[in-house]
N, C-alpha and C. Protein backbone atom coordinates (compact mmCIF):
# COMPACT_ATOMS: atom_id res chain seq x y z
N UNK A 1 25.32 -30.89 -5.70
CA UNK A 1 24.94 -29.57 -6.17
C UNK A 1 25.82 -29.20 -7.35
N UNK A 2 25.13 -28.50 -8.46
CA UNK A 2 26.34 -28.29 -9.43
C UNK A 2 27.18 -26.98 -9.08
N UNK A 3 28.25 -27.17 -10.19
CA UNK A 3 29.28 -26.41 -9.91
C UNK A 3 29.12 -25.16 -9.99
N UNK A 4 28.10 -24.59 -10.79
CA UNK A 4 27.68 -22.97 -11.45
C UNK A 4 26.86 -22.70 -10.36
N UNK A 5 26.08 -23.20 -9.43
CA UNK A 5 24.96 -22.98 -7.92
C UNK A 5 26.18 -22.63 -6.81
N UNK A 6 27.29 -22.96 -6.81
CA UNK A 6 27.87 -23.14 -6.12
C UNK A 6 29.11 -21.95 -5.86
N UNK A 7 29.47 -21.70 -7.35
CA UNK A 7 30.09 -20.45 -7.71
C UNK A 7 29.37 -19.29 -7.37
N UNK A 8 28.05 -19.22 -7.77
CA UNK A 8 27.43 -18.18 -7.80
C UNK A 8 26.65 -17.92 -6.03
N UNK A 9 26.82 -18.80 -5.31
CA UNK A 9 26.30 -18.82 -3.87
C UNK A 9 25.54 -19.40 -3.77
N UNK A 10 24.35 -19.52 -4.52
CA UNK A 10 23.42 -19.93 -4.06
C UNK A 10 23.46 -21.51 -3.61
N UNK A 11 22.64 -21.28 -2.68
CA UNK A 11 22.68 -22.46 -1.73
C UNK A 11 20.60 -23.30 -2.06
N UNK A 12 20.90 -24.72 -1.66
CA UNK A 12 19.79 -24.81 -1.98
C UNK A 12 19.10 -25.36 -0.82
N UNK A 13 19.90 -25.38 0.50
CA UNK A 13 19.55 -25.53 1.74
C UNK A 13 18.51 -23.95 2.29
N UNK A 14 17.63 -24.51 3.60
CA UNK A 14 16.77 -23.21 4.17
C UNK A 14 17.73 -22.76 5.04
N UNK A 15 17.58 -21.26 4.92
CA UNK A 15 18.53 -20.23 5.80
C UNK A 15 18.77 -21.06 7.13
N UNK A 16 20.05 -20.34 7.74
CA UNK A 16 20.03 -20.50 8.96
C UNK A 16 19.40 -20.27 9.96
N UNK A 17 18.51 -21.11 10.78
CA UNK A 17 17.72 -20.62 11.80
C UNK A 17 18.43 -20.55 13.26
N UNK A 18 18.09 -20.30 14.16
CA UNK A 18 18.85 -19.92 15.48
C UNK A 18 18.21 -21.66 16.12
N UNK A 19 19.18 -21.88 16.63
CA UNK A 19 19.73 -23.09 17.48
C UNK A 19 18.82 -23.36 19.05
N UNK A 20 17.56 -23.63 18.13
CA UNK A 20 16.25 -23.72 19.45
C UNK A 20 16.23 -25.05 20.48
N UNK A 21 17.22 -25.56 19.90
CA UNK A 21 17.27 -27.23 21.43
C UNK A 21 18.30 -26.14 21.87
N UNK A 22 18.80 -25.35 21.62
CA UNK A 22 19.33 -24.84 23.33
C UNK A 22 18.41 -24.27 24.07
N UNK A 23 17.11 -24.21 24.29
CA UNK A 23 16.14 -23.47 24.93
C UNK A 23 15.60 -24.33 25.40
N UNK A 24 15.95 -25.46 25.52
CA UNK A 24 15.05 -27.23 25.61
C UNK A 24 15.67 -27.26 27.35
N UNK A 25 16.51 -27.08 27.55
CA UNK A 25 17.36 -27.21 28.83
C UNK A 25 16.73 -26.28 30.07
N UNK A 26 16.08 -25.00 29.78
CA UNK A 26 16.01 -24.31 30.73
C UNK A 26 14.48 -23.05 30.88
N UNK A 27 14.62 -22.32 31.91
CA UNK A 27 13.80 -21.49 31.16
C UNK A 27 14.19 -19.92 30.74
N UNK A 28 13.72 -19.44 29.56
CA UNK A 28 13.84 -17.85 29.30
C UNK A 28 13.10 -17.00 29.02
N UNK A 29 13.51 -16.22 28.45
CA UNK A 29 12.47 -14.60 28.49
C UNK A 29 12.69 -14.27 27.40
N UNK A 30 11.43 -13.38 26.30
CA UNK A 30 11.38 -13.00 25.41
C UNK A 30 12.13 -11.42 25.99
N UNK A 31 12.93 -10.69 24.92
CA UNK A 31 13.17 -9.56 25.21
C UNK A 31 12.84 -8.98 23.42
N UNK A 32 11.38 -8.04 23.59
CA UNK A 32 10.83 -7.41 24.45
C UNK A 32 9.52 -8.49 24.87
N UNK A 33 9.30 -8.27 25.64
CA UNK A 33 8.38 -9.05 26.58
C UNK A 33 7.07 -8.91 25.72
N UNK A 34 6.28 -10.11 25.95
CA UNK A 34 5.02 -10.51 24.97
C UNK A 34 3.90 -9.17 25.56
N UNK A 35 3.15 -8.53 25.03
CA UNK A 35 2.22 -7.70 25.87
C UNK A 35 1.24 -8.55 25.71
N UNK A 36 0.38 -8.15 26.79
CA UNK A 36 -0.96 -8.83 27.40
C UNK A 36 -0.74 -10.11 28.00
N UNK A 37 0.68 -10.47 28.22
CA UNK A 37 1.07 -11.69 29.38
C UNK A 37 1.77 -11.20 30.37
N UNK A 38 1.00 -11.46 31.54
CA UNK A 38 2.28 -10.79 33.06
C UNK A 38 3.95 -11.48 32.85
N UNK A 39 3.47 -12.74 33.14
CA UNK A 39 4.83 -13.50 33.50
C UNK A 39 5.16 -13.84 32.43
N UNK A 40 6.59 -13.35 32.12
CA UNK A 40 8.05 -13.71 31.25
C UNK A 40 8.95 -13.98 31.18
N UNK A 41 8.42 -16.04 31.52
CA UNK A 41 9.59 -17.28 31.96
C UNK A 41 8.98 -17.73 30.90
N UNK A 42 9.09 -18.77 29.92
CA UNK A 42 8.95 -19.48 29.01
C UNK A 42 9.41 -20.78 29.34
N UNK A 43 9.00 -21.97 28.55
CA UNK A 43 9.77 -22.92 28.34
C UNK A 43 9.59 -23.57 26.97
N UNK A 44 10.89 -24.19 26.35
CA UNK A 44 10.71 -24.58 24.82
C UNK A 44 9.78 -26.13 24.72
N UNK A 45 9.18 -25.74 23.87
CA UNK A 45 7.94 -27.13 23.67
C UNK A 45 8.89 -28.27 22.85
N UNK A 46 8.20 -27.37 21.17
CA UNK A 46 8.57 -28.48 20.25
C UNK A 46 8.75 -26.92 19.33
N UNK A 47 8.43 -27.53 17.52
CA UNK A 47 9.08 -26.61 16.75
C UNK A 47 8.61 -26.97 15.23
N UNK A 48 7.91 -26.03 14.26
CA UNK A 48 8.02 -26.94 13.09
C UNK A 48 8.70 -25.59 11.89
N UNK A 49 8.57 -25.93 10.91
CA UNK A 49 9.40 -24.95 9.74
C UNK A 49 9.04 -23.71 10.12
N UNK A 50 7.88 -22.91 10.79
CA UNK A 50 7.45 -21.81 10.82
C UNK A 50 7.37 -21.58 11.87
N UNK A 51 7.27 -22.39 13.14
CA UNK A 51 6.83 -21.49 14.28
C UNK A 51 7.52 -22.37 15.76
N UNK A 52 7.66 -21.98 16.87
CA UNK A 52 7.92 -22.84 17.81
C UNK A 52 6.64 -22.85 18.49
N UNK A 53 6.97 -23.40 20.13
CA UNK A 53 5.67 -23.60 20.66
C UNK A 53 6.36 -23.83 22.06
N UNK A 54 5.69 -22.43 22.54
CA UNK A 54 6.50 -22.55 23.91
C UNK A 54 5.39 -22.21 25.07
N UNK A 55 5.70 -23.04 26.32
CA UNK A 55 4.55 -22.46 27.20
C UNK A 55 5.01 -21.44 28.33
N UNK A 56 4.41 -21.24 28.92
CA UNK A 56 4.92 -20.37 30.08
C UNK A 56 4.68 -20.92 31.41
N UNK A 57 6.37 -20.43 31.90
CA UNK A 57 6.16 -21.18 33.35
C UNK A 57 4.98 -20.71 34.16
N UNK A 58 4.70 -19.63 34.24
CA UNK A 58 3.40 -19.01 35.39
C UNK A 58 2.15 -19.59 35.42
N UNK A 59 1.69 -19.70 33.73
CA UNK A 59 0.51 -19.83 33.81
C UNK A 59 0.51 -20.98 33.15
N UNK A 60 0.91 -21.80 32.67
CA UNK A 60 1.54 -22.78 32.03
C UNK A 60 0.62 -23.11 30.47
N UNK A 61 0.36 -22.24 30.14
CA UNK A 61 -0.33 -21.92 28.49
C UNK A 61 0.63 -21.80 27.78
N UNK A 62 0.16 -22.67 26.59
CA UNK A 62 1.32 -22.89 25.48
C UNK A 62 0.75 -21.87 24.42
N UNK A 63 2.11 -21.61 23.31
CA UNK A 63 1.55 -20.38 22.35
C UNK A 63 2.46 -20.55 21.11
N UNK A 64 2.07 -20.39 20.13
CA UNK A 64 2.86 -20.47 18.73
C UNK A 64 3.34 -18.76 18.64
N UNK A 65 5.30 -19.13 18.41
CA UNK A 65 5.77 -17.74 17.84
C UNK A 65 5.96 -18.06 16.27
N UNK A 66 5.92 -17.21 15.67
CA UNK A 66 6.11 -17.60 13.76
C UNK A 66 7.81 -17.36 14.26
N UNK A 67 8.26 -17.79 13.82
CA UNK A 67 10.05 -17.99 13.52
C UNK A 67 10.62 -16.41 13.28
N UNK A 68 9.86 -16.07 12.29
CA UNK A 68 10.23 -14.55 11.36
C UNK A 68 10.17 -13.69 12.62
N UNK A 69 9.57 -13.84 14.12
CA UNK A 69 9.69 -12.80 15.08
C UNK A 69 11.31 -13.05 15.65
N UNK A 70 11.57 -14.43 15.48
CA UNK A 70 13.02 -14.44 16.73
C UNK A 70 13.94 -14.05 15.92
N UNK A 71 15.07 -13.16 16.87
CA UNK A 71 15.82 -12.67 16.19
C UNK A 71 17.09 -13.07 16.38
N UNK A 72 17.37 -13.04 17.71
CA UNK A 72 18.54 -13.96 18.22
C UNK A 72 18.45 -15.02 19.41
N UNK A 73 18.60 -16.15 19.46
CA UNK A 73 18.97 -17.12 20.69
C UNK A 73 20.22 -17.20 21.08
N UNK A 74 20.72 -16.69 22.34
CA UNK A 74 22.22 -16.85 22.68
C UNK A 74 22.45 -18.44 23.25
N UNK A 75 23.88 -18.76 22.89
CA UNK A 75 23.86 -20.25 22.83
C UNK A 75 23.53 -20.54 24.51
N UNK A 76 24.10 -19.57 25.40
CA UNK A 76 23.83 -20.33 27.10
C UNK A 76 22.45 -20.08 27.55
N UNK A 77 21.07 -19.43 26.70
CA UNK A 77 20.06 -19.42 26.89
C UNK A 77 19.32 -18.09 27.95
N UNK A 78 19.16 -18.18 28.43
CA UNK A 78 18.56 -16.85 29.28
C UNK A 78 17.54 -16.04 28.73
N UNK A 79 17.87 -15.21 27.58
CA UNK A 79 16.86 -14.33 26.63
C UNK A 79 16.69 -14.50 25.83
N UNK A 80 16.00 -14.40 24.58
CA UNK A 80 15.76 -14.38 23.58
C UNK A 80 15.05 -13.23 22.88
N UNK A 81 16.15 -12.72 21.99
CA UNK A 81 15.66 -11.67 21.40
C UNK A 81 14.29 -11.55 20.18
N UNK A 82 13.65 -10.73 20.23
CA UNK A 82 12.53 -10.77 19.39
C UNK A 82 12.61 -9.53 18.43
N UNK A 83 12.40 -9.77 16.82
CA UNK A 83 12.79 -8.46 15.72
C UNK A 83 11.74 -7.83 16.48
N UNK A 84 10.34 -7.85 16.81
CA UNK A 84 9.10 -6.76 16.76
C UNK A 84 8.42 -7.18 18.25
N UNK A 85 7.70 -6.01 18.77
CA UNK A 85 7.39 -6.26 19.98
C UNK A 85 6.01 -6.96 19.78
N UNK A 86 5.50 -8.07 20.66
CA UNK A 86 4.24 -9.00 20.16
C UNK A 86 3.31 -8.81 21.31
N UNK A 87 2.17 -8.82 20.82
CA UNK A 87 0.81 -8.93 21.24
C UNK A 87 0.18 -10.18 21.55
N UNK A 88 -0.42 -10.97 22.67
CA UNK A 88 -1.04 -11.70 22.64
C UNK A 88 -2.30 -11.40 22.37
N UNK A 89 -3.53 -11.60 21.56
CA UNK A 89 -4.92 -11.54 21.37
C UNK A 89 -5.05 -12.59 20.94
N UNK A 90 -7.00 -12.78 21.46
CA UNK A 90 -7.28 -14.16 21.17
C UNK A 90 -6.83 -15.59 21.08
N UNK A 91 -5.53 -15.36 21.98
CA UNK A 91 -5.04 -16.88 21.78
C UNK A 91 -3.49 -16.77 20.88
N UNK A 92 -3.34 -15.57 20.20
CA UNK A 92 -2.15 -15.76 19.37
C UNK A 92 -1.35 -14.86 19.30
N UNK A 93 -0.42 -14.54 18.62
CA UNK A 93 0.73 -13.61 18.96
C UNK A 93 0.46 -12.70 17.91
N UNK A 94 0.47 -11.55 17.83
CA UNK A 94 -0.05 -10.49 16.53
C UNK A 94 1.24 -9.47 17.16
N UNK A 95 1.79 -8.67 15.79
CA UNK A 95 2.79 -8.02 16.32
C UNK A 95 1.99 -6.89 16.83
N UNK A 96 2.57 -6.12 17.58
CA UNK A 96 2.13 -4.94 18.40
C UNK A 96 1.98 -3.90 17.79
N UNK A 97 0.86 -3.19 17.35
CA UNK A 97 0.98 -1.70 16.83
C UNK A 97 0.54 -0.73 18.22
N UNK A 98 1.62 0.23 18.08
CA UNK A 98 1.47 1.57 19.11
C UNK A 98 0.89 2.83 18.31
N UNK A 99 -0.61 2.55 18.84
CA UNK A 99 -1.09 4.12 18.01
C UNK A 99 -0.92 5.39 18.61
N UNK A 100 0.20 6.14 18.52
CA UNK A 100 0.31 7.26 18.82
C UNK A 100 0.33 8.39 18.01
N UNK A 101 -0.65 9.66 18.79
CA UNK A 101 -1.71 10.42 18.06
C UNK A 101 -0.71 11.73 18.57
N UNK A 102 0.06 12.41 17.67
CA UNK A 102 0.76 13.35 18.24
C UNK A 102 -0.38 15.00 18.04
N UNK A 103 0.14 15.52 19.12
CA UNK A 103 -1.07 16.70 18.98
C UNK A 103 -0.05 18.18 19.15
N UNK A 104 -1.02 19.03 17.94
CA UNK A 104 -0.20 19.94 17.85
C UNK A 104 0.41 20.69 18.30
N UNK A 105 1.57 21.56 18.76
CA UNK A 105 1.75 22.50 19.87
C UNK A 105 1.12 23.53 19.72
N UNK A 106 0.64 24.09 21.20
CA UNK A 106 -0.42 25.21 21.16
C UNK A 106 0.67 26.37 20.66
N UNK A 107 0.04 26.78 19.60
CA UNK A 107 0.84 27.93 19.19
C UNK A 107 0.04 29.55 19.57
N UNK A 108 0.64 30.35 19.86
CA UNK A 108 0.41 31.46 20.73
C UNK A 108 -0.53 32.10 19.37
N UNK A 109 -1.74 32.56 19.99
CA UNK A 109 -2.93 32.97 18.96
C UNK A 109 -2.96 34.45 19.40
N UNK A 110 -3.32 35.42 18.72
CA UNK A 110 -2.99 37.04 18.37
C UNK A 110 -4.34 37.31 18.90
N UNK A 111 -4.93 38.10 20.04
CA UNK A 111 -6.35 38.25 20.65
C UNK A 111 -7.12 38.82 18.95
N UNK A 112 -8.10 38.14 19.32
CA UNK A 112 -9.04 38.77 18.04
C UNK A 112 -9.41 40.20 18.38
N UNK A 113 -10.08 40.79 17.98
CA UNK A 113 -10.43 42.44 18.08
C UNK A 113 -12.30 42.02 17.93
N UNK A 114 -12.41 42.80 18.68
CA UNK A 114 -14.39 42.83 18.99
C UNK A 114 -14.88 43.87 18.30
N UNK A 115 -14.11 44.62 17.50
CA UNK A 115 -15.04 45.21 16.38
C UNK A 115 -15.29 44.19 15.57
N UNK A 116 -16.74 44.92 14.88
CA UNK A 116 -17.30 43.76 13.77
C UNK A 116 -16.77 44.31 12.34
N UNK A 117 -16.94 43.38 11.28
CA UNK A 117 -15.98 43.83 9.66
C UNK A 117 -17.17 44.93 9.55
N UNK A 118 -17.02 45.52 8.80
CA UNK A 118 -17.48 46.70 8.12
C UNK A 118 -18.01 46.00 6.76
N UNK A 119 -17.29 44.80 6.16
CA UNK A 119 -17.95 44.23 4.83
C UNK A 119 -17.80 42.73 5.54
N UNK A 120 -18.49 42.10 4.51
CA UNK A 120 -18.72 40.53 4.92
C UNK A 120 -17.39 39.68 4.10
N UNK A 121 -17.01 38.51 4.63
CA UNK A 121 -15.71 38.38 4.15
C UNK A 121 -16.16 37.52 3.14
N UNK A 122 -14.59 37.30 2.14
CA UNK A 122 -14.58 37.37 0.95
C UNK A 122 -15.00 36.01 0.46
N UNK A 123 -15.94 35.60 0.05
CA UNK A 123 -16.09 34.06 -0.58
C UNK A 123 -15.87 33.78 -2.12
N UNK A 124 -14.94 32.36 -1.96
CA UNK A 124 -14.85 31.95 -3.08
C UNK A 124 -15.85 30.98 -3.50
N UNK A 125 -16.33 30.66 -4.96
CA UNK A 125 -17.26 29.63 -5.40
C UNK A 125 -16.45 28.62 -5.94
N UNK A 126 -16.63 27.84 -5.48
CA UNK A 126 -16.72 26.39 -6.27
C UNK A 126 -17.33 25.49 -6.13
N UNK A 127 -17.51 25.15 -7.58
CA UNK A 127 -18.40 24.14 -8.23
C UNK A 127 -17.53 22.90 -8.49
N UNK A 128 -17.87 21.75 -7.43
CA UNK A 128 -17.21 20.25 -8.08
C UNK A 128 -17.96 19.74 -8.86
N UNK A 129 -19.03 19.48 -9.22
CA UNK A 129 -19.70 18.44 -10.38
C UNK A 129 -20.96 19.33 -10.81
N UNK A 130 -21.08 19.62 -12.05
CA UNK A 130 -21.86 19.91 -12.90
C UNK A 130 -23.45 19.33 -12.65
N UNK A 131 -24.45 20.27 -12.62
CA UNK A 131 -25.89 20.22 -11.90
C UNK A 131 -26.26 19.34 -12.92
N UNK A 132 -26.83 18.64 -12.11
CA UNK A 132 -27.36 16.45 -12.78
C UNK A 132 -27.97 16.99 -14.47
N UNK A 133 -28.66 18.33 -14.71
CA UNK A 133 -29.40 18.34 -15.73
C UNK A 133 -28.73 18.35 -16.78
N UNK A 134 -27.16 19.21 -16.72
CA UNK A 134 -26.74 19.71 -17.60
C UNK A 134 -25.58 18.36 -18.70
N UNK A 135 -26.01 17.61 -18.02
CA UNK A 135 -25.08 16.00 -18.33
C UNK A 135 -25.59 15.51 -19.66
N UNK A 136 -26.56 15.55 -19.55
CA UNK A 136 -27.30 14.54 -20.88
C UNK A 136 -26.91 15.78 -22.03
N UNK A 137 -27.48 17.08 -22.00
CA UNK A 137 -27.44 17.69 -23.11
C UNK A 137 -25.73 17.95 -23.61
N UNK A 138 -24.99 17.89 -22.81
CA UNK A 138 -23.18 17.77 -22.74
C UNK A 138 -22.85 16.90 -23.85
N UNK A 139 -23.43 15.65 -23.64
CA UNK A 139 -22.96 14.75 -24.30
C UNK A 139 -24.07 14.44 -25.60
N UNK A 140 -25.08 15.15 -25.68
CA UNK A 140 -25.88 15.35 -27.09
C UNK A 140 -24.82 16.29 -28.21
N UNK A 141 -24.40 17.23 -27.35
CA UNK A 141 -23.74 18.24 -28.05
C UNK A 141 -22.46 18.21 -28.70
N UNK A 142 -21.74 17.16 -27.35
CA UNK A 142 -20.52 16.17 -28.16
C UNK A 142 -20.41 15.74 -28.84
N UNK A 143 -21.66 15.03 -29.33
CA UNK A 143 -21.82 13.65 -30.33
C UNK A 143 -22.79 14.43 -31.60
N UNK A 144 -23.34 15.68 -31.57
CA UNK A 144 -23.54 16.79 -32.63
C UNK A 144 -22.56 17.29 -33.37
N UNK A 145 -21.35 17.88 -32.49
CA UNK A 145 -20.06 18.20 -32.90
C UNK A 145 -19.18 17.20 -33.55
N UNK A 146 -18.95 15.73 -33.07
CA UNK A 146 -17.97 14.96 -33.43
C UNK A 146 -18.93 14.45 -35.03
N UNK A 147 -20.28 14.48 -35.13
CA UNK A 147 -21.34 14.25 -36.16
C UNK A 147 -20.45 15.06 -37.37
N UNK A 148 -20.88 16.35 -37.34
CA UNK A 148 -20.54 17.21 -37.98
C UNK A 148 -18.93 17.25 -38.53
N UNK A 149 -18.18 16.94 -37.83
CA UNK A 149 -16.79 17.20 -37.92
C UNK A 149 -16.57 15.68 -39.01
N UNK A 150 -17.19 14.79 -39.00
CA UNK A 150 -16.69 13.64 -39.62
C UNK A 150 -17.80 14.15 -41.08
N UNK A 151 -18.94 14.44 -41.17
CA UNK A 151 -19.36 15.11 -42.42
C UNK A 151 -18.57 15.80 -43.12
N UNK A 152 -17.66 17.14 -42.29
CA UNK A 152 -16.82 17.82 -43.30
C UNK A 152 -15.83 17.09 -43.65
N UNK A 153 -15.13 16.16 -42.92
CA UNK A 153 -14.18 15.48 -43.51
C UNK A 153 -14.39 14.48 -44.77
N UNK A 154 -15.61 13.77 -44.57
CA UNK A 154 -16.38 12.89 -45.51
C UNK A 154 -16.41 13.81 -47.26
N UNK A 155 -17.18 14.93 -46.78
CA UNK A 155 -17.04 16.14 -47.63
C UNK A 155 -16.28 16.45 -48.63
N UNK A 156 -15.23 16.72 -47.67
CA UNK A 156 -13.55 17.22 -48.59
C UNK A 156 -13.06 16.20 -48.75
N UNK A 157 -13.01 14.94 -48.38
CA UNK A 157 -12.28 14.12 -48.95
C UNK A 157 -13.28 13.35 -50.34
N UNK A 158 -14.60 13.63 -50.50
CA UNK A 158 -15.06 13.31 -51.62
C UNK A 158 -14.76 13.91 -52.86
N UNK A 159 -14.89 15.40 -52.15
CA UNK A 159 -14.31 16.08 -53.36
C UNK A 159 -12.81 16.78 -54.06
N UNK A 160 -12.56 16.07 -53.26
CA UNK A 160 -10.60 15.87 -53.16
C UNK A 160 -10.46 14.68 -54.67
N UNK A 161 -11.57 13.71 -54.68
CA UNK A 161 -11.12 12.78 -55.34
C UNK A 161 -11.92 12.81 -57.07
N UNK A 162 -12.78 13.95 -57.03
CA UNK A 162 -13.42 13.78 -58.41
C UNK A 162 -12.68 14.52 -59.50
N UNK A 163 -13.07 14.22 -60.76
CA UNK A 163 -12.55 14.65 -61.64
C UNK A 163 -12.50 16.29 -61.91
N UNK A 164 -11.94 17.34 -62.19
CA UNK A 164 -12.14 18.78 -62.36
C UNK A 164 -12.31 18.92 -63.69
N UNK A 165 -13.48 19.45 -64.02
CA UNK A 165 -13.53 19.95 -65.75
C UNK A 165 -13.32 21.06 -65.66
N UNK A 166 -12.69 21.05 -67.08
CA UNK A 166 -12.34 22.49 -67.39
C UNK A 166 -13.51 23.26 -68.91
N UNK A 167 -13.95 24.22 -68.68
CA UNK A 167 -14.73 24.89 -69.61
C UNK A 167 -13.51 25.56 -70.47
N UNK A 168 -13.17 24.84 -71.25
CA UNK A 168 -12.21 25.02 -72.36
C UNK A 168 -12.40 25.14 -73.46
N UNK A 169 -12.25 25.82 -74.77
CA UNK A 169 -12.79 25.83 -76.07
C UNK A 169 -12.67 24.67 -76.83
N UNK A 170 -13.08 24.14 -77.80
CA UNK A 170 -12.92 22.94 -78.33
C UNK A 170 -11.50 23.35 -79.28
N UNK A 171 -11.47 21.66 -79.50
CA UNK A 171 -9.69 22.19 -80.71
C UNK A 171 -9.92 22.16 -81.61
N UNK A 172 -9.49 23.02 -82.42
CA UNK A 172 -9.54 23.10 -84.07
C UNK A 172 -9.10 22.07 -84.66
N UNK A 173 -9.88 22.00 -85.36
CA UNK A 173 -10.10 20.40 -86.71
C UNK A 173 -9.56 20.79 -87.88
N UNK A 174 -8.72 19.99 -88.32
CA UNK A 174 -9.03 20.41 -89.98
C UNK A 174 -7.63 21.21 -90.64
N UNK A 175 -7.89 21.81 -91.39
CA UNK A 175 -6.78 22.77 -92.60
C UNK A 175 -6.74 23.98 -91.53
């Protein structure tokens, strides 16, 4: 490796991963526990750059974890920690989303009154998009205006550039 990779840290080896032949020896438990599987005994399969492959003692179905979920393996084995809590569906591990729908607190409401208004209440108008007809003639009128505006300029700049005579007397000739 050169000397400037070396100064500067960088390494050109893949990160450190957690030490999965110690899980080869025995069996353990994901902590937090896989949802949609009862039993959470495991045993270590095999392993490739991305994922392991572990089955379970109960039911003895094997399952791919992506690597990026484990978070820690302790070296005497027992648990294994997981960054995100996982879902089994269809066969595979999907991380777990918890949809929780928080609902508002009932806030104490003032009894309405059973008289009726005396006037009808107050409405505001609004208009989001301009009635389909008025579109075409919009843009006739645009392109009338921007017409016109390049005529006067055409205009004054023609006559910006011609010669100005002057009605001047002629010059005296002569003695």
């Amino acid at each position: 490796m050169n000397a400037a990779w070396r100064y500067a840290g960088i390494m050109a080896s893949p990160p450190v991963l957690p030490m999965l032949e110690n899980l080869a020896a025995w069996p353990f438990c994901f902590d937090p526990p896989i949802v949609n599987i009862e039993h959470n005994e495991w045993v270590y399969r095999k392993q490739t750059w991305s994922e392991i492959l572990v089955a379970n003692c109960g039911t003895a179905e094997e399952i791919w974890i992506p690597r990026r979920f484990i978070a820690e393996i302790p070296p005497g084995g027992g648990i294994v920690a997981l960054t995100r809590e996982l879902e089994y569906r269809g066969g595979t591990v999907w991380p777990s989303r918890q949809c929780v729908l928080q609902m508002p607190a009932a806030a104490a409401r003032p009894a309405e009154s059973t008289v009726p208004r005396s006037s009808p209440a107050p409405v505001v108008g609004i208009r989001l998009d301009d009635p389909p007809g008025r579109r075409p003639f919009r843009l006739i009128g645009i392109a009338v205006l921007a017409a016109l505006g390049l005529y006067a300029l055409a205009v004054n700049f023609n006559r910006a550039g011609e010669p100005r005579h002057r009605n001047s007397p002629p010059a005296a000739t002569g003695p």
